[in-house]
C-alpha atoms as a PDB file:
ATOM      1  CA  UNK A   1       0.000   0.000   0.000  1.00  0.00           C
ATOM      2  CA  UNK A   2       1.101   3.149  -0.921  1.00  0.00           C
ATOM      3  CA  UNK A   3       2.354   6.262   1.596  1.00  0.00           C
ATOM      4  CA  UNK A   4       1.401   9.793   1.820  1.00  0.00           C
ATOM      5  CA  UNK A   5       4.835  11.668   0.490  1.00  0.00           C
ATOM      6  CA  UNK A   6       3.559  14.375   2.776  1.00  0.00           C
ATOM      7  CA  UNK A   7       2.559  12.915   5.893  1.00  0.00           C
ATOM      8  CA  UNK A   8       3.813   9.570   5.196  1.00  0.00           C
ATOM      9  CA  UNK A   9       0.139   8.349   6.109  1.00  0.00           C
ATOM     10  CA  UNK A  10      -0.135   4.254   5.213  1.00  0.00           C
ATOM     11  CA  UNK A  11      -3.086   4.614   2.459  1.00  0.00           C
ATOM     12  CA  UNK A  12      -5.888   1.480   3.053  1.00  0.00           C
ATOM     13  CA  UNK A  13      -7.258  -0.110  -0.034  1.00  0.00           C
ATOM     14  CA  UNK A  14     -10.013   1.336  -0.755  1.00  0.00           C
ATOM     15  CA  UNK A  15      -7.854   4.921  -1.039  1.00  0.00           C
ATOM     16  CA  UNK A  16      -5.832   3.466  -3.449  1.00  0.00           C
ATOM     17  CA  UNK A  17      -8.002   1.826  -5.738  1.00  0.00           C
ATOM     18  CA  UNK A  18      -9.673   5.368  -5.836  1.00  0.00           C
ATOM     19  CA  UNK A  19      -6.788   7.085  -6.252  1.00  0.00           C
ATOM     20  CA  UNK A  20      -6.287   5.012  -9.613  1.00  0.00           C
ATOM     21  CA  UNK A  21      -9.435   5.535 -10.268  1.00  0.00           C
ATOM     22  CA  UNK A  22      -9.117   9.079 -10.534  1.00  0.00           C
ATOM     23  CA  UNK A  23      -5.390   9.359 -11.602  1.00  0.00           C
ATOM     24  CA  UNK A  24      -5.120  12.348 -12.786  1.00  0.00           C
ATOM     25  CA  UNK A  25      -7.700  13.670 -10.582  1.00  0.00           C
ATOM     26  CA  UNK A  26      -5.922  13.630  -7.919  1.00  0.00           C
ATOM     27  CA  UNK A  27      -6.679  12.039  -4.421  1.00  0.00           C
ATOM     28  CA  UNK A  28      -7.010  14.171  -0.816  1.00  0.00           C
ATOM     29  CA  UNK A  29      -4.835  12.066   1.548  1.00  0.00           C
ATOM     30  CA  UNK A  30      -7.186  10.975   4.629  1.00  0.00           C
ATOM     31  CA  UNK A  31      -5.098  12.150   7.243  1.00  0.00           C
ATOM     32  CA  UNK A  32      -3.230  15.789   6.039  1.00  0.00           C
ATOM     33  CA  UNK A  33      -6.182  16.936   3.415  1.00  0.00           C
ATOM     34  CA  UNK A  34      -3.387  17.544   0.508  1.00  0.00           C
ATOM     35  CA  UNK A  35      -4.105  16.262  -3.044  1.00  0.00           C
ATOM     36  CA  UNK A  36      -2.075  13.388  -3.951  1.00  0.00           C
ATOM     37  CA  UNK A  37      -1.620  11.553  -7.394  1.00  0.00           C
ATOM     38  CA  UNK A  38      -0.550   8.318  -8.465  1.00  0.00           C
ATOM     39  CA  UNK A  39       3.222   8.339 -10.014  1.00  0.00           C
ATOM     40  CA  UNK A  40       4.487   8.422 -13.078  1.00  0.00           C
ATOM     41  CA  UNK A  41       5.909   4.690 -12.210  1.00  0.00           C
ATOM     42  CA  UNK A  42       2.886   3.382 -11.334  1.00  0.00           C
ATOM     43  CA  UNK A  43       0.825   4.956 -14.301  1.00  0.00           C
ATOM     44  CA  UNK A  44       4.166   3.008 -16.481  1.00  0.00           C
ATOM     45  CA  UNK A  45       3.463  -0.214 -14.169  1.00  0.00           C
ATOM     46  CA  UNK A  46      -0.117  -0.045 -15.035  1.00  0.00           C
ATOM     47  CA  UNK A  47       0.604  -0.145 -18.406  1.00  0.00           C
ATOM     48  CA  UNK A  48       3.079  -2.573 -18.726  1.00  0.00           C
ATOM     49  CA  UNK A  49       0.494  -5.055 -16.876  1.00  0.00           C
ATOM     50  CA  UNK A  50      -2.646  -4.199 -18.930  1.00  0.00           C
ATOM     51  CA  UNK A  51       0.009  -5.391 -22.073  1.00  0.00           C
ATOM     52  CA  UNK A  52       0.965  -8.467 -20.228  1.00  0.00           C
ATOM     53  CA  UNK A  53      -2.877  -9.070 -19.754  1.00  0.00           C
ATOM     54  CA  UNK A  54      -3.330  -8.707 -23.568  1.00  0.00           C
ATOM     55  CA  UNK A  55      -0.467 -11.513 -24.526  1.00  0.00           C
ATOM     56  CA  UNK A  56      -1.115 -13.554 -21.384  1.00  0.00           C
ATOM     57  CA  UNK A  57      -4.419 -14.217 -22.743  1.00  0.00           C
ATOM     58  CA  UNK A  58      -3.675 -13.910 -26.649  1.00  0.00           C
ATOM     59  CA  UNK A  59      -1.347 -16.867 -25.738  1.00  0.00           C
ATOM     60  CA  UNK A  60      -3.769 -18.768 -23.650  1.00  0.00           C
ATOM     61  CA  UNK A  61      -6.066 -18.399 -26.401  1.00  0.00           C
ATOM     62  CA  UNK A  62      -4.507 -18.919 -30.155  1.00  0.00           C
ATOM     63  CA  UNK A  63      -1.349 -20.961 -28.513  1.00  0.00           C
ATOM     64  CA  UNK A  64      -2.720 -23.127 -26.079  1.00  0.00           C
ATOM     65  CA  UNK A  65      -5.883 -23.755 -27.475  1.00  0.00           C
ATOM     66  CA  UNK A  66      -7.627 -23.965 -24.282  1.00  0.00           C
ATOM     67  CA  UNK A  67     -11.238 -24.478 -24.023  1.00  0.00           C
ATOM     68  CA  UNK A  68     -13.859 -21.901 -22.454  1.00  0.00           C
ATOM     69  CA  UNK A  69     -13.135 -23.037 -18.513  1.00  0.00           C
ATOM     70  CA  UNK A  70      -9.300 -22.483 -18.793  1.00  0.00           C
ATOM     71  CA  UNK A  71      -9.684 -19.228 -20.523  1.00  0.00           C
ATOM     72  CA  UNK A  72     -11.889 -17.313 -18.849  1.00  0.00           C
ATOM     73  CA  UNK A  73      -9.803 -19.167 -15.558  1.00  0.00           C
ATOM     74  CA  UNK A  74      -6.250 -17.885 -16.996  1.00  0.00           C
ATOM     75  CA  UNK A  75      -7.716 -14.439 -17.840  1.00  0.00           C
ATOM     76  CA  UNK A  76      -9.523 -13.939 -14.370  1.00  0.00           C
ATOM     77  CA  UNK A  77      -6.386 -15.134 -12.656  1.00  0.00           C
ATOM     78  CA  UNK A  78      -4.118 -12.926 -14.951  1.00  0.00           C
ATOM     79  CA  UNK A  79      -6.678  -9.887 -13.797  1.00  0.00           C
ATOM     80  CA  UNK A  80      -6.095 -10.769 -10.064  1.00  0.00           C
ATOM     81  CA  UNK A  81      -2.760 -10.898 -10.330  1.00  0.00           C
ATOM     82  CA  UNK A  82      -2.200  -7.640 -11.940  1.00  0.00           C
ATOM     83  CA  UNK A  83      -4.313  -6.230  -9.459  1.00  0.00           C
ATOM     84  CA  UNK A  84      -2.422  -7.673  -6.603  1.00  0.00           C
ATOM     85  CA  UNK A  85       0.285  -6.215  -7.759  1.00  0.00           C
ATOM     86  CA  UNK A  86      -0.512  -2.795  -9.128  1.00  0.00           C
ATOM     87  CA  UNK A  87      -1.538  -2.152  -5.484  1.00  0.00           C
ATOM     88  CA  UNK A  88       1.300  -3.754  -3.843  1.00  0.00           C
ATOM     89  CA  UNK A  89       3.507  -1.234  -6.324  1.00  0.00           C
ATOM     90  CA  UNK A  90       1.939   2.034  -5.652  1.00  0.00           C
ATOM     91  CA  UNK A  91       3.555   5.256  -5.464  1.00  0.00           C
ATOM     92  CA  UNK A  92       2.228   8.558  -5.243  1.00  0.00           C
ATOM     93  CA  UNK A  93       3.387  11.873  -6.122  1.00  0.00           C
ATOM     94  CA  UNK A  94       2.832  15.584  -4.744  1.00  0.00           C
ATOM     95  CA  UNK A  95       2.496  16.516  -8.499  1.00  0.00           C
ATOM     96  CA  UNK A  96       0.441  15.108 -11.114  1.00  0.00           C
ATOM     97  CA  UNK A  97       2.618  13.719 -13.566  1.00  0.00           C
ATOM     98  CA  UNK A  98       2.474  12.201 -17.162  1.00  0.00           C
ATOM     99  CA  UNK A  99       2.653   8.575 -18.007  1.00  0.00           C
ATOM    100  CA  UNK A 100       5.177   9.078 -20.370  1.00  0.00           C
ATOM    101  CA  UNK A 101       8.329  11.409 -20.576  1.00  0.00           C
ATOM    102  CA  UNK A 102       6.914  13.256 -23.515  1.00  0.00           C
ATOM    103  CA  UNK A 103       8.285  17.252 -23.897  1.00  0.00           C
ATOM    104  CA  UNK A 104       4.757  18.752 -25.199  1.00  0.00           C
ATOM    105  CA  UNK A 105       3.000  16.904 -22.104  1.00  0.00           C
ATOM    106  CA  UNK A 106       5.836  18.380 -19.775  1.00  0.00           C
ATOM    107  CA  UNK A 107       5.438  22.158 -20.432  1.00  0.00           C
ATOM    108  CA  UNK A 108       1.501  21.565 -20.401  1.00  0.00           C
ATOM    109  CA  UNK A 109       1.116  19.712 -16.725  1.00  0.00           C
ATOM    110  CA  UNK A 110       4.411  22.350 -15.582  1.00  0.00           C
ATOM    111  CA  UNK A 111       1.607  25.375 -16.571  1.00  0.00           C
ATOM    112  CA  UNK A 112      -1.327  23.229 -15.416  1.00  0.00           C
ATOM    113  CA  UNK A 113       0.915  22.763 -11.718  1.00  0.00           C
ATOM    114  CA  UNK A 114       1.762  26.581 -12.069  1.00  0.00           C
ATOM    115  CA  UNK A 115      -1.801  27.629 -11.981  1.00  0.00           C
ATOM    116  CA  UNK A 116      -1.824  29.147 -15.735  1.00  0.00           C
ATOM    117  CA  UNK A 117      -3.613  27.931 -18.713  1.00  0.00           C
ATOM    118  CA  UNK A 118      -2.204  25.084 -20.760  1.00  0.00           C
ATOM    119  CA  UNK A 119      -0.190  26.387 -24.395  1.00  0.00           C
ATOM    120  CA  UNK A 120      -1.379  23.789 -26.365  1.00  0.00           C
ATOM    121  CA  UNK A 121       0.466  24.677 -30.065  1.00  0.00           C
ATOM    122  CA  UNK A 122       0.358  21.613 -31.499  1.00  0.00           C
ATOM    123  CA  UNK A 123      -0.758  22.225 -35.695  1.00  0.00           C
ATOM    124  CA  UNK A 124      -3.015  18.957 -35.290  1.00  0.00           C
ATOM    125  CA  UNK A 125      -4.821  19.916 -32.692  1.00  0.00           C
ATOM    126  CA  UNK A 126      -8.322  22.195 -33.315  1.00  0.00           C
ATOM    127  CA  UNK A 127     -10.278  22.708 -30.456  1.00  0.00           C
ATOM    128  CA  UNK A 128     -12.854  26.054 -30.409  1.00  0.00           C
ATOM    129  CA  UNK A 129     -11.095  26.520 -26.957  1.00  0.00           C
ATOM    130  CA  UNK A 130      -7.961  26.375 -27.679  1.00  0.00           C
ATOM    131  CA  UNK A 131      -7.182  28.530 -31.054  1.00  0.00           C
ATOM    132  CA  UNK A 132      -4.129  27.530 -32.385  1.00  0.00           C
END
């Protein structure tokens, strides 16, 4: 179970499984009030388990040629597991930080942290919002 960076608070699981839930949300620790969010390892964990899923059961299904049982017995068991773990794994973080080191999604969550609007200047992206 994770730990408050703040007040180094020992979260329970039901905190946890809301705070990845709401990732990029944020999460109010129970004991000091201040917003945490799940790390940028974690959010990485999370998706190197939700690919292991995918093959795990890929494999038990066009490899193995197992029958209905097994599958959906492998797949609930693969679910578990990466559950169990996810959990066991999680950090949290003062800051709300990307998945991924990307530079664009750096300089928007440092203005979104700072308080100011977000420069989003990417040519691909229309939004009526955001002129470009």
């Amino acid at each position: 179970m994770p730990h408050c960076p703040n007040c180094n608070q020992k979260w329970n699981l039901k905190k946890t499984l809301k705070a990845h839930g709401d990732h990029n949300l944020g999460t109010a620790c129970p004991n000091c009030k201040e917003v945490q969010y799940v790390s940028r390892k974690t959010k990485q964990l999370q998706g190197f388990i939700t690919m292991g899923y995918m093959i795990i059961t890929f494999l038990a299904w066009r490899e193995f040629e197992l029958g209905a049982v097994p599958f959906f017995t492998v797949a609930i068991l693969t679910i578990v597991l990466g559950i169990f773990i996810l959990i066991s794994a999680t950090e949290l973080s003062e800051e709300l930080e990307s998945g991924w080191r990307l530079i664009e999604d750096r300089k928007i969550l440092e203005d979104i942290n700072e308080g100011g609007a977000a420069d989003i200047s990417c040519p691909s992206f229309k939004h009526k919002d955001y002129p470009n």
